[in-house]
C-alpha atoms as a PDB file:
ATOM      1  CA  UNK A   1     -11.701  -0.147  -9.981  1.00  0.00           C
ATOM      2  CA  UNK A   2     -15.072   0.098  -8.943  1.00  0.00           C
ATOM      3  CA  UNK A   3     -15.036   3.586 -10.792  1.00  0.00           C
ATOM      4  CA  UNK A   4     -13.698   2.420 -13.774  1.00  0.00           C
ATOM      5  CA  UNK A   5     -16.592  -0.314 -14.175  1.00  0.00           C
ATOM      6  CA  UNK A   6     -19.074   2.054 -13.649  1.00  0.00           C
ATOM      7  CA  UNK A   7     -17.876   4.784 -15.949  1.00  0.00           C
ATOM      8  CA  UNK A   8     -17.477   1.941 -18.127  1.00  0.00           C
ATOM      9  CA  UNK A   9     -21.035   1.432 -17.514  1.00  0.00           C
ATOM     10  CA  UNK A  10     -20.067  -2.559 -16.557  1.00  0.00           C
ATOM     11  CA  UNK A  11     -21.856  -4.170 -13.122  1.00  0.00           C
ATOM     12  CA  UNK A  12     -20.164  -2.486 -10.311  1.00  0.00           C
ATOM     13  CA  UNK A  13     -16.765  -4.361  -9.837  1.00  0.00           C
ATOM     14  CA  UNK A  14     -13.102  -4.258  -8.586  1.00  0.00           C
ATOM     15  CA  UNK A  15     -12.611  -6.406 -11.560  1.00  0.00           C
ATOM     16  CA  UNK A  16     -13.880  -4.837 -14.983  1.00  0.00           C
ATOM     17  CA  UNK A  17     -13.611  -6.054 -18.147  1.00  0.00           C
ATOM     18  CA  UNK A  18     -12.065  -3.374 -19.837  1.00  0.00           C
ATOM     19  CA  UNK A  19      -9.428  -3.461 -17.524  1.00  0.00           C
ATOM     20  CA  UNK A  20      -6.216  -5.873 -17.789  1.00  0.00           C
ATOM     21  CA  UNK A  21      -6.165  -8.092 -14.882  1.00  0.00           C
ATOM     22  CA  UNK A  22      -2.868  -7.469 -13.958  1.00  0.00           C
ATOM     23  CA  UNK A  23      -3.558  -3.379 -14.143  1.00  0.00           C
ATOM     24  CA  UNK A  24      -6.659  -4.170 -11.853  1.00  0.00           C
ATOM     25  CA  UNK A  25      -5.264  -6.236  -9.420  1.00  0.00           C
ATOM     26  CA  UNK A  26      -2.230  -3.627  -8.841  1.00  0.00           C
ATOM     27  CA  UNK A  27      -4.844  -0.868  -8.807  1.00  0.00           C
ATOM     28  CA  UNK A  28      -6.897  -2.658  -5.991  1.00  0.00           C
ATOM     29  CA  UNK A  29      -3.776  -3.109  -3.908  1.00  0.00           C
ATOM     30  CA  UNK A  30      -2.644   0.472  -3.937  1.00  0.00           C
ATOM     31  CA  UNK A  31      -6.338   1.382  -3.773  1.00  0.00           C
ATOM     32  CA  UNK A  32      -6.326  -0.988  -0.249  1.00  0.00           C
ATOM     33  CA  UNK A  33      -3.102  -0.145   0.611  1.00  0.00           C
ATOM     34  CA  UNK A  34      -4.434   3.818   0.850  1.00  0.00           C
ATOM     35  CA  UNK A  35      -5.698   5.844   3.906  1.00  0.00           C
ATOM     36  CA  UNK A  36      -8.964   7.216   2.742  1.00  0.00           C
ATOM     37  CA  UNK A  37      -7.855  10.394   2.748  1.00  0.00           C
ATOM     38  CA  UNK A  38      -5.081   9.679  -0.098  1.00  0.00           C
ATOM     39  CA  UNK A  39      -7.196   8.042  -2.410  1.00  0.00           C
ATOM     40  CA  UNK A  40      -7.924  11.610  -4.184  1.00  0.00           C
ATOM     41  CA  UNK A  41      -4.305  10.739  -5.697  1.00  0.00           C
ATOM     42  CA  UNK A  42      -6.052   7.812  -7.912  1.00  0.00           C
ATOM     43  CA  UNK A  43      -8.477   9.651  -9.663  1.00  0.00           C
ATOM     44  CA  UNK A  44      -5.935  10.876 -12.270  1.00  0.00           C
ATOM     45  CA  UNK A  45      -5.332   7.276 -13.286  1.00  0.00           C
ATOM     46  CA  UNK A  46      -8.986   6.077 -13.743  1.00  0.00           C
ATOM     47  CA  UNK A  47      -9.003   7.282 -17.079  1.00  0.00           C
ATOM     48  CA  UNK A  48      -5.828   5.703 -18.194  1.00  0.00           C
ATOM     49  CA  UNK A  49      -7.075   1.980 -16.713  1.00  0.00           C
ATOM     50  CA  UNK A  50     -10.177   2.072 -19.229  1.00  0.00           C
ATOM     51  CA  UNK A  51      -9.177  -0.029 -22.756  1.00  0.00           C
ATOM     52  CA  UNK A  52      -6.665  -1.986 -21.329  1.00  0.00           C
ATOM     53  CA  UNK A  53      -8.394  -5.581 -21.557  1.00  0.00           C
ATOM     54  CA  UNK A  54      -6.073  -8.315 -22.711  1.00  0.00           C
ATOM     55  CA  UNK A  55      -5.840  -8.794 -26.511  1.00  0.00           C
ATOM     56  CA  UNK A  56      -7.900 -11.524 -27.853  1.00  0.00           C
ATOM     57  CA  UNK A  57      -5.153 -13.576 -29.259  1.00  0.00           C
ATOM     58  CA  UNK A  58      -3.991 -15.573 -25.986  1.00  0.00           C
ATOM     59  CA  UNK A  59      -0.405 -16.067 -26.952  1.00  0.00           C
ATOM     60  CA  UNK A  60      -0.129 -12.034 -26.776  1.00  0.00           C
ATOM     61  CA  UNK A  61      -2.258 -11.951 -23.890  1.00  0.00           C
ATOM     62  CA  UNK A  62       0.377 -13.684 -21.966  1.00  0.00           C
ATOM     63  CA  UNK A  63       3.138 -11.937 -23.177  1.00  0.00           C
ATOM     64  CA  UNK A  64       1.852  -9.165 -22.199  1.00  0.00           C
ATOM     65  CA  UNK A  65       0.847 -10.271 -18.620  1.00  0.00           C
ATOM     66  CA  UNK A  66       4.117 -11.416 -18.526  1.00  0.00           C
ATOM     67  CA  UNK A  67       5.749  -8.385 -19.854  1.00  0.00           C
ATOM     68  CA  UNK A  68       3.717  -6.465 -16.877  1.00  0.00           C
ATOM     69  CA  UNK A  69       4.403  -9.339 -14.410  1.00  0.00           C
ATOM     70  CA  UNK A  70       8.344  -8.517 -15.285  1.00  0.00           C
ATOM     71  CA  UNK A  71       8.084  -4.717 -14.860  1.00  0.00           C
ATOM     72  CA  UNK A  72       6.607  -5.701 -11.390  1.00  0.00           C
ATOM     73  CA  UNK A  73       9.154  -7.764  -9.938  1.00  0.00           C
ATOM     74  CA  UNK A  74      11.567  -5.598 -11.192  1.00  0.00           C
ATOM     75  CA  UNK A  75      10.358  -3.142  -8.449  1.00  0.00           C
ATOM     76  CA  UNK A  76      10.441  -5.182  -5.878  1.00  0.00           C
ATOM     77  CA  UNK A  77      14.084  -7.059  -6.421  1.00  0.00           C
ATOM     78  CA  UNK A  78      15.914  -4.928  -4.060  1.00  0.00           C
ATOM     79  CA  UNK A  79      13.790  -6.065  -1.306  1.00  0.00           C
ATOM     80  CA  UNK A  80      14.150  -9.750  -2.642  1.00  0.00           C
ATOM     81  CA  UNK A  81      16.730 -11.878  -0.131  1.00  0.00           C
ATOM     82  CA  UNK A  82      20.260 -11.346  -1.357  1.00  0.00           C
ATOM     83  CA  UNK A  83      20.824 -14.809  -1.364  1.00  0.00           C
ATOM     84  CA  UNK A  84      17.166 -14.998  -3.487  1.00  0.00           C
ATOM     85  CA  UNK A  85      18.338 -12.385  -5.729  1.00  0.00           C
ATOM     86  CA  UNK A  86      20.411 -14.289  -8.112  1.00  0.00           C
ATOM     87  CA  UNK A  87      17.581 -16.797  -8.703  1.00  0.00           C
ATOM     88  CA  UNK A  88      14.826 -14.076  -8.837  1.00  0.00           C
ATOM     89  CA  UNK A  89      16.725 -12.232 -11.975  1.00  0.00           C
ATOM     90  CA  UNK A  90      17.489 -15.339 -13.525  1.00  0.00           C
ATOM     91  CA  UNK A  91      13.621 -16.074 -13.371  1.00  0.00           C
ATOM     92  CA  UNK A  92      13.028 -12.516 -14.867  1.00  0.00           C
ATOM     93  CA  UNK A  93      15.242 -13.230 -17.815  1.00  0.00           C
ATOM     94  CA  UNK A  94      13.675 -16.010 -18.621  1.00  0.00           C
ATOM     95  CA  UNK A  95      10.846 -14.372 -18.679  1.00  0.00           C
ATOM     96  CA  UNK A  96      11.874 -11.248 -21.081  1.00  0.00           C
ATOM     97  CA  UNK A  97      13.661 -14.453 -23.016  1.00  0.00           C
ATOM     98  CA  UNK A  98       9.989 -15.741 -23.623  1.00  0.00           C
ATOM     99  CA  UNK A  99       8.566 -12.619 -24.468  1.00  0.00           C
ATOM    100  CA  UNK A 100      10.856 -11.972 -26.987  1.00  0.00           C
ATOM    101  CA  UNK A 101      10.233 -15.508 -28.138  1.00  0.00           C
ATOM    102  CA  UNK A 102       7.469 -17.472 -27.089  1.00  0.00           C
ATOM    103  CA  UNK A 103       8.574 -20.771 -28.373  1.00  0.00           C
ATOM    104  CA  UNK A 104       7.597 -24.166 -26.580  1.00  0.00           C
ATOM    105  CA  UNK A 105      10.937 -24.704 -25.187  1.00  0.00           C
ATOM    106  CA  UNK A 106      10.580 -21.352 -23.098  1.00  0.00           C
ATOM    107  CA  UNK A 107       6.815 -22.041 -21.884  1.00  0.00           C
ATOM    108  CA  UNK A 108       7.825 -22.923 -18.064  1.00  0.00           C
ATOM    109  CA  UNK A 109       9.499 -19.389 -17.565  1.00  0.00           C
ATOM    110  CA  UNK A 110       6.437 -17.938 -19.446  1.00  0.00           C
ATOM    111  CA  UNK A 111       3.930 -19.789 -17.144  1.00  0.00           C
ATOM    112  CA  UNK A 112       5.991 -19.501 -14.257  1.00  0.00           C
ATOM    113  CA  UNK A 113       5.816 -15.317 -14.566  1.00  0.00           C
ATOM    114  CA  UNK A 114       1.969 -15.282 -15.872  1.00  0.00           C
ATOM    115  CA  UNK A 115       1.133 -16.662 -12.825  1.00  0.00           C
ATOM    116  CA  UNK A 116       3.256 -14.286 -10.679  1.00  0.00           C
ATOM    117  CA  UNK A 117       1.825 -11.231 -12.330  1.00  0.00           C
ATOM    118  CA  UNK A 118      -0.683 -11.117  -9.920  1.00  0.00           C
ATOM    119  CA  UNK A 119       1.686 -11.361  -6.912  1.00  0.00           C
ATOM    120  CA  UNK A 120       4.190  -9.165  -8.308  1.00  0.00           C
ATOM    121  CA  UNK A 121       1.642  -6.301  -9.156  1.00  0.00           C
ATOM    122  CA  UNK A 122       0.412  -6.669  -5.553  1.00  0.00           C
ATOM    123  CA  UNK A 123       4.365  -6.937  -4.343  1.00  0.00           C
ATOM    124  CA  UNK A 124       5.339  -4.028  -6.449  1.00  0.00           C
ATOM    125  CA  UNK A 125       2.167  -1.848  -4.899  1.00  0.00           C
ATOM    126  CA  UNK A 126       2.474  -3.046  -1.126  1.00  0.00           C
ATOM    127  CA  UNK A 127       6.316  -1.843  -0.928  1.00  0.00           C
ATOM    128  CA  UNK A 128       6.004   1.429  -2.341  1.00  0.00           C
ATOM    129  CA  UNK A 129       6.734   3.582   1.158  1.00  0.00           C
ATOM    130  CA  UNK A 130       3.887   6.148   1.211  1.00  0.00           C
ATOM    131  CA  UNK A 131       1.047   7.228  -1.058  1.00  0.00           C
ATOM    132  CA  UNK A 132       3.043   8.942  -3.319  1.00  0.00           C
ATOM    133  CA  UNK A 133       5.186   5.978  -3.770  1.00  0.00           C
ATOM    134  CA  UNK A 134       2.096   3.304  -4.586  1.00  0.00           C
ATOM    135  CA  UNK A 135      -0.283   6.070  -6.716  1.00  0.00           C
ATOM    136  CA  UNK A 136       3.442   6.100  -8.963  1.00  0.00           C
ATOM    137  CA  UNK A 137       4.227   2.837  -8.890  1.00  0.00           C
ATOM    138  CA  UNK A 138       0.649   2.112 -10.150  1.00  0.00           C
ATOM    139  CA  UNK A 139       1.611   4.889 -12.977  1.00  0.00           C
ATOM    140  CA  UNK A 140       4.208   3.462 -14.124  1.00  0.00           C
ATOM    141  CA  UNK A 141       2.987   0.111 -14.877  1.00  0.00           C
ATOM    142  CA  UNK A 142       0.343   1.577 -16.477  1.00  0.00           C
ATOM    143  CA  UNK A 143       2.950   3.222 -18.571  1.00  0.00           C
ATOM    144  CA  UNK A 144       4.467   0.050 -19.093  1.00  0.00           C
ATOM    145  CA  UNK A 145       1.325  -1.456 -20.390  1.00  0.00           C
ATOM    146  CA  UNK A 146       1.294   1.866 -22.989  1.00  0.00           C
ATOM    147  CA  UNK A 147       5.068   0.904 -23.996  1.00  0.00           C
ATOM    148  CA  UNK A 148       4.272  -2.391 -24.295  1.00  0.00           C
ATOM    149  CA  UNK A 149       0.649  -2.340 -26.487  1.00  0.00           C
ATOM    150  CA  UNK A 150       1.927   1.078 -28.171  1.00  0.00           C
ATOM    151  CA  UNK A 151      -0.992   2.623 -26.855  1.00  0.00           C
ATOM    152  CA  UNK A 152      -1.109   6.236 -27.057  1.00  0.00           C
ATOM    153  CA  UNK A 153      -4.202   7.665 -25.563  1.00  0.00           C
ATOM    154  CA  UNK A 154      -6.684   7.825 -22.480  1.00  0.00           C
ATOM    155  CA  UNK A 155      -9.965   8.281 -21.982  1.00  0.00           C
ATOM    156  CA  UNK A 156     -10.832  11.375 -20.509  1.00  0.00           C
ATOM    157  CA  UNK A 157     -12.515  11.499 -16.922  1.00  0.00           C
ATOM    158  CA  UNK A 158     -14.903  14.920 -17.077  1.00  0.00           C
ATOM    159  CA  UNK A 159     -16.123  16.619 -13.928  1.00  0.00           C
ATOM    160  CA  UNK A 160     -19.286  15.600 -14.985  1.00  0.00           C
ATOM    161  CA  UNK A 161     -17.883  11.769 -14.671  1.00  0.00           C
ATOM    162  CA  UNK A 162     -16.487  12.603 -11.275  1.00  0.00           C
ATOM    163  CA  UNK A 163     -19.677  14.520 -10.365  1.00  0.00           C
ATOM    164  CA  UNK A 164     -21.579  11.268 -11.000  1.00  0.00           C
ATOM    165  CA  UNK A 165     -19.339   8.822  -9.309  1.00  0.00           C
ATOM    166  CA  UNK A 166     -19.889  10.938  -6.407  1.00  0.00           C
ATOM    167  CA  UNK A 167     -23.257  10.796  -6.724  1.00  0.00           C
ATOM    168  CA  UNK A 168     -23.017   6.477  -7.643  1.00  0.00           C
ATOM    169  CA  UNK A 169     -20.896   6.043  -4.072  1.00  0.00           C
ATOM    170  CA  UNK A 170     -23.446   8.031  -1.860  1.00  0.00           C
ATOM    171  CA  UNK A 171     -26.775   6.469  -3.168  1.00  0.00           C
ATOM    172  CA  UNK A 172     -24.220   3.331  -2.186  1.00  0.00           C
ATOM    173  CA  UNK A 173     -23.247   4.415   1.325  1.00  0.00           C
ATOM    174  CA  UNK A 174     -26.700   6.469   1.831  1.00  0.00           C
END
């Protein structure tokens, strides 16, 4: 994420702004969750995490945190307590119920999964089995995020970019 803020040309953060919170935090997990000799796999995805900030409006920005939140702890059910399972899908759709409409009556499932979007994008990334696993994980939220916003393109990451993130992280380490 640090990448992304700089190419962004934000302060240097795990946390940019032009970065949904819920894309970040899973991409700091895997990112953690990485020897550093696997990280190499993340650099395809930098590009995709740029122009993903929340919308403006806050009633879509929580649907869609929500929406990402679900697509989480979807991954991460079949590791959920059998005897947890029945209350944990119940609790994701009640969720998808909000997001489809995000009337009053449904706000407690709605808050209820905004603030497990963070946990379940951390879940969801943790579980994954090796590298492979996490770096597609991370992926396919991201493609969820594009299903979900109808976005349809990336920004490209040049060698020139990568050239100068190399560059960025050794004046760091140097």
């Amino acid at each position: 994420m640090e990448m992304v803020s700089y190419l962004a040309g934000e302060p240097w953060t795990d946390m940019p702004s032009c970065t949904h919170r819920v894309l970040a935090s899973a991409a700091q997990r895997v990112n953690d969750t990485l020897s550093d000799d696997k990280r190499h796999l993340l650099v395809p995805l930098i590009g995709r995490l740029f122009g993903t900030a929340a919308p403006e409006d806050e009633l879509e920005s929580k649907r869609l945190s929500v929406g990402l939140a679900v697509w989480c702890a979807r991954q991460v059910l079949d590791l959920v307590r059998e005897k947890d399972q029945k209350v944990c899908e119940d609790a994701i759709l009640a969720a998808e119920a909000w997001v489809d409409d995000p009337s009053e009556g449904k706000r407690a499932a709605a808050n209820a999964a905004y603030a497990a979007a963070y946990a379940a994008a951390y879940a969801a990334a943790a579980y994954a089995a090796n590298a492979e696993q996490k770096v597609s994980m991370l992926s396919g939220l991201i493609d969820e995020y594009d299903r979900l916003t109808g976005r349809t393109t990336h920004r490209k990451v040049t060698a020139i970019d990568l050239s100068d993130l190399r560059d960025r992280v050794a004046s760091l380490a140097g």
